[in-house]
N, C-alpha and C. Protein backbone atom coordinates (compact mmCIF):
# COMPACT_ATOMS: atom_id res chain seq x y z
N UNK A 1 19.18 -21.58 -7.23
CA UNK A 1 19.39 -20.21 -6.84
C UNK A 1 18.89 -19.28 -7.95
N UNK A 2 18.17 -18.20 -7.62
CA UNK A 2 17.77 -17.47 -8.82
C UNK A 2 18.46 -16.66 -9.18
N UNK A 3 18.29 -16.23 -10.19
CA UNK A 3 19.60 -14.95 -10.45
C UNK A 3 19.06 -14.22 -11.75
N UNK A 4 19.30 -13.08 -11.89
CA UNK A 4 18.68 -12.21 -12.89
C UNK A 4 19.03 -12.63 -14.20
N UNK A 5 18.76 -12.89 -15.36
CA UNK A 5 19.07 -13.44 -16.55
C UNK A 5 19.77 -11.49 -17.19
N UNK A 6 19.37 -10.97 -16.95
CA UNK A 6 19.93 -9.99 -17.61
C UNK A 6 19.97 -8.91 -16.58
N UNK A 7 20.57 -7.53 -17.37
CA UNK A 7 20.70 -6.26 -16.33
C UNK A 7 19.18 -5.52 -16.16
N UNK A 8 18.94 -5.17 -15.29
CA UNK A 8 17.76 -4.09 -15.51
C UNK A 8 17.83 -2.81 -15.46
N UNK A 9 17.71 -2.09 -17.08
CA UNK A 9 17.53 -0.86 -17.79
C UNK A 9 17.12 0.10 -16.46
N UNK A 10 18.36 1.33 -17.09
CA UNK A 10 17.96 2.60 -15.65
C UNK A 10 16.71 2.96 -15.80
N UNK A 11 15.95 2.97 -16.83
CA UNK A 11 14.96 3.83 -17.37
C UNK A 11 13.91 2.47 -16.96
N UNK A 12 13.99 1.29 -16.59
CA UNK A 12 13.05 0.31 -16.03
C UNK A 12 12.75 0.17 -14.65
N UNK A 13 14.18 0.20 -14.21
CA UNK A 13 14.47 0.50 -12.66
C UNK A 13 14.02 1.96 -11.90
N UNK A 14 14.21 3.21 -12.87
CA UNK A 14 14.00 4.15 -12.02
C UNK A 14 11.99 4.59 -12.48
N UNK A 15 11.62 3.90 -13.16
CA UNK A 15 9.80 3.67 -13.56
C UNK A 15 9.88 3.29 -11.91
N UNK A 16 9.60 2.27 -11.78
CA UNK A 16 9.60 1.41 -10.87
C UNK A 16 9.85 2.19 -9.38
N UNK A 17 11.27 2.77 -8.92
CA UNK A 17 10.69 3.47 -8.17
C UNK A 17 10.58 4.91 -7.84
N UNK A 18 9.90 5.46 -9.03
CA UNK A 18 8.89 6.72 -8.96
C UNK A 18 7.79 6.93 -7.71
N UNK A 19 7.53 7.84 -8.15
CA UNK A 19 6.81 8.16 -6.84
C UNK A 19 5.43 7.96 -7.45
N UNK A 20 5.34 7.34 -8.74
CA UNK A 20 3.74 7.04 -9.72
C UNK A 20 2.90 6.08 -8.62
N UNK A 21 3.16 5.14 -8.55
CA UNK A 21 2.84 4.54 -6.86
C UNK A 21 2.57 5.00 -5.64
N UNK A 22 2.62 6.10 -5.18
CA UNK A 22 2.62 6.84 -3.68
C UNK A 22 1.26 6.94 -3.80
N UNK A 23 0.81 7.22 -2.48
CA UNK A 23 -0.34 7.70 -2.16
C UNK A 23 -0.52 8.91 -1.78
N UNK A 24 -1.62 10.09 -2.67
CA UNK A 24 -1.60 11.11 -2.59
C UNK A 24 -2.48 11.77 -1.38
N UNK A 25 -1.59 12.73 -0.62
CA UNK A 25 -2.05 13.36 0.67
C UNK A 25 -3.67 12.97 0.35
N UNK A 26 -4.73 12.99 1.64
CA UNK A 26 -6.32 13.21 1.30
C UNK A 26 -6.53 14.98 1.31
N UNK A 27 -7.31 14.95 0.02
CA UNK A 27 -7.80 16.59 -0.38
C UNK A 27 -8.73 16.90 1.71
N UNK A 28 -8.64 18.42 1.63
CA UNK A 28 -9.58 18.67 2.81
C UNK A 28 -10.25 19.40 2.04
N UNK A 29 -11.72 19.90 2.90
CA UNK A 29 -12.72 20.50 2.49
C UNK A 29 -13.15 21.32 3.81
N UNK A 30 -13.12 22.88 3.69
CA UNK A 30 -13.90 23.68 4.53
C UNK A 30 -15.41 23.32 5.18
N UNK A 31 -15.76 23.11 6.78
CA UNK A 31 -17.26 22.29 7.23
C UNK A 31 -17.78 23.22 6.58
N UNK A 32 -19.28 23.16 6.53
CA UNK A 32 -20.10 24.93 6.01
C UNK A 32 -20.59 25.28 7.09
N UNK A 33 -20.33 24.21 8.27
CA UNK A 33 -21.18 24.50 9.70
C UNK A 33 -20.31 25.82 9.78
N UNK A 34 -18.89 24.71 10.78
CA UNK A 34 -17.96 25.61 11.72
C UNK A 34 -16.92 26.23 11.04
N UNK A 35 -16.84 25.87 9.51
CA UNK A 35 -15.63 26.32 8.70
C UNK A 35 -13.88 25.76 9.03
N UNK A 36 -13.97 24.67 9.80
CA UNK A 36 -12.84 23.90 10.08
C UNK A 36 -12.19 23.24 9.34
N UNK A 37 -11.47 22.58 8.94
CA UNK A 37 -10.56 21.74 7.69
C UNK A 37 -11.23 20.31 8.30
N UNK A 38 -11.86 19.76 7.24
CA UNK A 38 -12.07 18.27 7.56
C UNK A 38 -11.86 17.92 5.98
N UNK A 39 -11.95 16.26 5.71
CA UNK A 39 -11.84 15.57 4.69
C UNK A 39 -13.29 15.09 4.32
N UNK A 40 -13.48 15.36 2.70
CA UNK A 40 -14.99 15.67 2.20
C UNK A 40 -15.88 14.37 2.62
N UNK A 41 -16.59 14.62 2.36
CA UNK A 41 -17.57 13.21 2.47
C UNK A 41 -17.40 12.56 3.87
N UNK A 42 -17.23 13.20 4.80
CA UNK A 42 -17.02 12.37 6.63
C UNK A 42 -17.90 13.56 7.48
N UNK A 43 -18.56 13.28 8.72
CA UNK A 43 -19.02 14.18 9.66
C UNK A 43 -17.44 14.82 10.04
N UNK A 44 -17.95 16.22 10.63
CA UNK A 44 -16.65 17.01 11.07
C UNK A 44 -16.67 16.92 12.20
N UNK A 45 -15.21 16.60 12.53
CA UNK A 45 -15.08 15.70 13.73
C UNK A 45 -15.16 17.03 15.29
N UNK A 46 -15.01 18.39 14.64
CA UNK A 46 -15.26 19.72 15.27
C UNK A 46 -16.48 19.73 15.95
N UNK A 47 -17.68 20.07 14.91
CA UNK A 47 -19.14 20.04 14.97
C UNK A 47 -19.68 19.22 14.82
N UNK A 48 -19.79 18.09 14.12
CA UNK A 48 -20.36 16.79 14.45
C UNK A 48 -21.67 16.73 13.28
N UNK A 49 -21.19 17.86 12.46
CA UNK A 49 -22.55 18.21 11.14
C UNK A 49 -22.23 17.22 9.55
N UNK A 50 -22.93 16.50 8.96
CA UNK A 50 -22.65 16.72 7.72
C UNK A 50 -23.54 16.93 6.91
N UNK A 51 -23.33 17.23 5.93
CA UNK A 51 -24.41 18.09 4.84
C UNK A 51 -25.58 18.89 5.33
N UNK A 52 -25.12 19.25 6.50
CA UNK A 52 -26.04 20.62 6.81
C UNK A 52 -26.62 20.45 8.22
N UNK A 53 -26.19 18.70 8.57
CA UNK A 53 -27.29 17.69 9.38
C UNK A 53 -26.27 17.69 10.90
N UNK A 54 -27.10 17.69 11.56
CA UNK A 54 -26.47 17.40 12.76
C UNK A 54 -26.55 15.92 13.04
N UNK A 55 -24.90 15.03 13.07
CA UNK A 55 -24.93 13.80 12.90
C UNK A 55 -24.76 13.39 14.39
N UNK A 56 -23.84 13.92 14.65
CA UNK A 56 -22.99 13.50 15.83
C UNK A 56 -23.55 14.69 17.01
N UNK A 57 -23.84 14.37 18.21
CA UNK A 57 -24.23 15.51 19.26
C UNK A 57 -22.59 15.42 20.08
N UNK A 58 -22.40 17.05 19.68
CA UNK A 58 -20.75 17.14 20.47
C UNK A 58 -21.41 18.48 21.32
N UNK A 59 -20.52 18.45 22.02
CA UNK A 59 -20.78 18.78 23.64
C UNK A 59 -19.65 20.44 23.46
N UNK A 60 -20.11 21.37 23.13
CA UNK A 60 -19.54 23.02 22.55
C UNK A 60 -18.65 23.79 23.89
């Protein structure tokens, strides 16, 4: 049976569960097409543009 050989320190235990581990929201970025909130570096799922380019043909 295992069992902890010693206590574990508040200051070890509460490291541990910090929020240093979480995953931080994804940043958004204004399109420059349609000016909509999308996440950088992806076609906008609005206009269908990225970097200036028409990727995707969406139907207006």
């Amino acid at each position: 049976m295992a069992v902890p050989k010693r206590r574990v320190s508040k200051a070890r235990r509460d490291k541990r569960r910090s929020s240093v581990w979480k995953i931080p929201a994804p940043a958004f970025a204004k399109c420059s097409q349609c000016g909509e909130l999308m996440v950088p570096h992806r076609v906008c799922g609005n206009c269908g543009y990225y970097n200036g380019r028409e990727v995707i043909k969406k139907e207006i």
